[in-house]
C-alpha atoms as a PDB file:
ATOM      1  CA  UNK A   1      73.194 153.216 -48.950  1.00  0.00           C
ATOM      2  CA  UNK A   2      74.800 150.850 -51.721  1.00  0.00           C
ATOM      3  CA  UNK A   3      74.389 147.129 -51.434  1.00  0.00           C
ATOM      4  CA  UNK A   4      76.075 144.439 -53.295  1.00  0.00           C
ATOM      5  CA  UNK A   5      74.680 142.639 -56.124  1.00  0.00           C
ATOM      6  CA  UNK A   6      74.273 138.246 -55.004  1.00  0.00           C
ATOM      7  CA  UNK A   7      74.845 137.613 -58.496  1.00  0.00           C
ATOM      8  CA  UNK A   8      76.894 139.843 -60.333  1.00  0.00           C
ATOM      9  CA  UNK A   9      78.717 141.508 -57.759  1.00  0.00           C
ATOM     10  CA  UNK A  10      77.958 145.371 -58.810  1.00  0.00           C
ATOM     11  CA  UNK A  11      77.001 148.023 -56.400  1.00  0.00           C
ATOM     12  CA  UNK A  12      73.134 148.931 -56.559  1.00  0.00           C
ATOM     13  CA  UNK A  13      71.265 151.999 -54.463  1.00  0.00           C
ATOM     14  CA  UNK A  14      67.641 150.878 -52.382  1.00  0.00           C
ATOM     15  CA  UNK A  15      64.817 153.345 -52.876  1.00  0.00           C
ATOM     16  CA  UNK A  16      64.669 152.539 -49.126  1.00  0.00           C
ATOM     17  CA  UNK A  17      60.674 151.780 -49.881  1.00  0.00           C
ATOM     18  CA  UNK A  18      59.679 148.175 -49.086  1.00  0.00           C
ATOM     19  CA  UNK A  19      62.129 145.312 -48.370  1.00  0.00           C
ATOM     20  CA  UNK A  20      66.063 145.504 -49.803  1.00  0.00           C
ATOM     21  CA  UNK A  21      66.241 143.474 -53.261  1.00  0.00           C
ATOM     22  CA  UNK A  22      69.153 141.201 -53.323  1.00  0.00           C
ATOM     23  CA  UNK A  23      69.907 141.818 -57.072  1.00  0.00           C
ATOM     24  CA  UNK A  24      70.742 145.045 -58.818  1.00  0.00           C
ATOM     25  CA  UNK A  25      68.262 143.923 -62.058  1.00  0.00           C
ATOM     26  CA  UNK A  26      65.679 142.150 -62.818  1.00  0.00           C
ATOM     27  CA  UNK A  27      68.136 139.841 -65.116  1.00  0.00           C
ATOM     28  CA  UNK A  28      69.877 139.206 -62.047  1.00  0.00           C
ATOM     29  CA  UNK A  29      66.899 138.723 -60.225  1.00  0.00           C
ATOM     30  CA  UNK A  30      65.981 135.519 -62.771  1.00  0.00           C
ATOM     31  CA  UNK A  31      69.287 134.064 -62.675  1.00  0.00           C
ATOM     32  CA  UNK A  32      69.286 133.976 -58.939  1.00  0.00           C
ATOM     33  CA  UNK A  33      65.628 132.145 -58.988  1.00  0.00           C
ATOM     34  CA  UNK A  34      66.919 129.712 -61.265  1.00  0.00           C
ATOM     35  CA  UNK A  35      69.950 128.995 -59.524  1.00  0.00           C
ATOM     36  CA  UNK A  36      68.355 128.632 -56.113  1.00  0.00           C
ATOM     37  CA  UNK A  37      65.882 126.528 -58.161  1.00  0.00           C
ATOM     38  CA  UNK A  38      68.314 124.040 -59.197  1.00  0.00           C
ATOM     39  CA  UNK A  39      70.181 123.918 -55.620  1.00  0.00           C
ATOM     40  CA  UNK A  40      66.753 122.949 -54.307  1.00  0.00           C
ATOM     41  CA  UNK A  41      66.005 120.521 -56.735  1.00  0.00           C
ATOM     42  CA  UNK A  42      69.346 118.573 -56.328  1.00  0.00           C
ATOM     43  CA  UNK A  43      68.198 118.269 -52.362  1.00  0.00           C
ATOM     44  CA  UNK A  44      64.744 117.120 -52.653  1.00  0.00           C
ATOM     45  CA  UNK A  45      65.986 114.814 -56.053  1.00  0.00           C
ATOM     46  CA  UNK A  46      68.281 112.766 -53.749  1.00  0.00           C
ATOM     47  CA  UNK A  47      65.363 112.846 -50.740  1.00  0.00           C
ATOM     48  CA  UNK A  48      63.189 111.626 -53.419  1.00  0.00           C
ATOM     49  CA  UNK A  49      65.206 108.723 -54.525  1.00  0.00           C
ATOM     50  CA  UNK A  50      66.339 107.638 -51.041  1.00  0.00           C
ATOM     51  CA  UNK A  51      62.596 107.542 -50.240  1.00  0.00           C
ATOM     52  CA  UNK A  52      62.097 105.257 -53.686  1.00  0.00           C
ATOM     53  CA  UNK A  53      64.695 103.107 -53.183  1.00  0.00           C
ATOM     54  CA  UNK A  54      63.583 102.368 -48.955  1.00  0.00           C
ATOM     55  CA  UNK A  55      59.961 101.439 -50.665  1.00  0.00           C
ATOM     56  CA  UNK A  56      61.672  98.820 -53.236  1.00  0.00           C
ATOM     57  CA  UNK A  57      63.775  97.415 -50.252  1.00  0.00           C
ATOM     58  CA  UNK A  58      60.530  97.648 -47.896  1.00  0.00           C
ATOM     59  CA  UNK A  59      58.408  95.952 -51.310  1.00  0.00           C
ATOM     60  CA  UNK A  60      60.707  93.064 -51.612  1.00  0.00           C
ATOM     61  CA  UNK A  61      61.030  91.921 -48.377  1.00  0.00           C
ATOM     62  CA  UNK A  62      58.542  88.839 -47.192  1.00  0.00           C
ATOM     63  CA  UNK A  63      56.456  89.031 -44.603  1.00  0.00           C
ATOM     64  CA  UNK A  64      56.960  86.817 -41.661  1.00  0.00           C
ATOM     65  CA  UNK A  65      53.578  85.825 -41.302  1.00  0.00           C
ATOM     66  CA  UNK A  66      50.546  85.433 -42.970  1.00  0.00           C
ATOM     67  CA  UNK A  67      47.523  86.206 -41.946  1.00  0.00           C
ATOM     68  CA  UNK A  68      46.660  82.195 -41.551  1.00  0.00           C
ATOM     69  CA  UNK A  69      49.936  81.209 -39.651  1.00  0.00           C
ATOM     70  CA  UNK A  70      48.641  83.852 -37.116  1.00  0.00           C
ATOM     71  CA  UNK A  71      45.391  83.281 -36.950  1.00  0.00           C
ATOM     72  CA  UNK A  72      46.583  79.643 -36.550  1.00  0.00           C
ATOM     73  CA  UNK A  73      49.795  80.661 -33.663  1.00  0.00           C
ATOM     74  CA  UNK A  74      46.762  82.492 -31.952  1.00  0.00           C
ATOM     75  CA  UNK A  75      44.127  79.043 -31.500  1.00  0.00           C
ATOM     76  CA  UNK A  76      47.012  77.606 -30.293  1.00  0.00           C
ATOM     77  CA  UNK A  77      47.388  79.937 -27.759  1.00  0.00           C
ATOM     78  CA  UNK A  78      43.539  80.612 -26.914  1.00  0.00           C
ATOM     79  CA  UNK A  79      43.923  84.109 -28.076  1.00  0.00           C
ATOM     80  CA  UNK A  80      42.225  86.302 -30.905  1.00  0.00           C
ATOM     81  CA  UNK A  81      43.689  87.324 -34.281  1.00  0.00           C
ATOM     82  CA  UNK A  82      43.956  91.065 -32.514  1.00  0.00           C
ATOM     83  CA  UNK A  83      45.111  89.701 -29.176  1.00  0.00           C
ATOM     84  CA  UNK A  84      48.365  88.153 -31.097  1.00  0.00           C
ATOM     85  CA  UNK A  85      49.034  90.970 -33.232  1.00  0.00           C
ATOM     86  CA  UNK A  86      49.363  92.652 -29.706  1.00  0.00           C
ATOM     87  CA  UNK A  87      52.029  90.069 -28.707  1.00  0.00           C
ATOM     88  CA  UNK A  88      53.768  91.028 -31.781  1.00  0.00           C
ATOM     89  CA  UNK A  89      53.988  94.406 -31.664  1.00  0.00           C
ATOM     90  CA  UNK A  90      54.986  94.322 -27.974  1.00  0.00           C
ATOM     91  CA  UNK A  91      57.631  91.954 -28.824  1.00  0.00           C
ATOM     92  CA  UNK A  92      58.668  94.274 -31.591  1.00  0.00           C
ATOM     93  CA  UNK A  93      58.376  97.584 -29.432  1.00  0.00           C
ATOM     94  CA  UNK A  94      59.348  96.791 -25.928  1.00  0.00           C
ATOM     95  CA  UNK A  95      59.284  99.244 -23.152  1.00  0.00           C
ATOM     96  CA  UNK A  96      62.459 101.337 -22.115  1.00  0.00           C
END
């Protein structure tokens, strides 16, 4: 059975032995690697730099709180350091 070359186009016969090659050559075998190479890299490039640029952001915002002003808000409240950080998160994460 003749199958088409992905690269180059040209008609190519299988052995019919082992899985169907998707190139006629081994030249066209390279050029598809570094092709699909360079498609992937463009993907994971811009997933990388998204993920840099959310750390920076993440980095240069201030924090609400020290740890201090909540050991402090806690006293106040007869509660433990823990006990607040609870109030905080629930206040953050509330039930649906």
């Amino acid at each position: 059975m003749l199958y088409r070359c992905e690269v180059c186009g040209k008609y190519y016969e299988h052995s019919g032995l082992g899985r169907r090659p998707k190139t006629c050559s081994p030249e066209c075998a390279h050029e598809r690697n570094i092709t699909r190479q360079r498609e992937y890299w463009m993907i994971y490039k811009d997933k990388i730099n998204s993920e840099r640029i959310q750390k920076k952001i993440k980095k240069k915002l201030p924090k609400e709180n020290t740890l201090a002003e909540i050991n402090e808000l806690a006293r106040e409240q007869n509660l433990t350091y823990g006990q607040m950080q609870g109030v905080f998160y629930c206040q953050e994460h509330p039930i649906r």
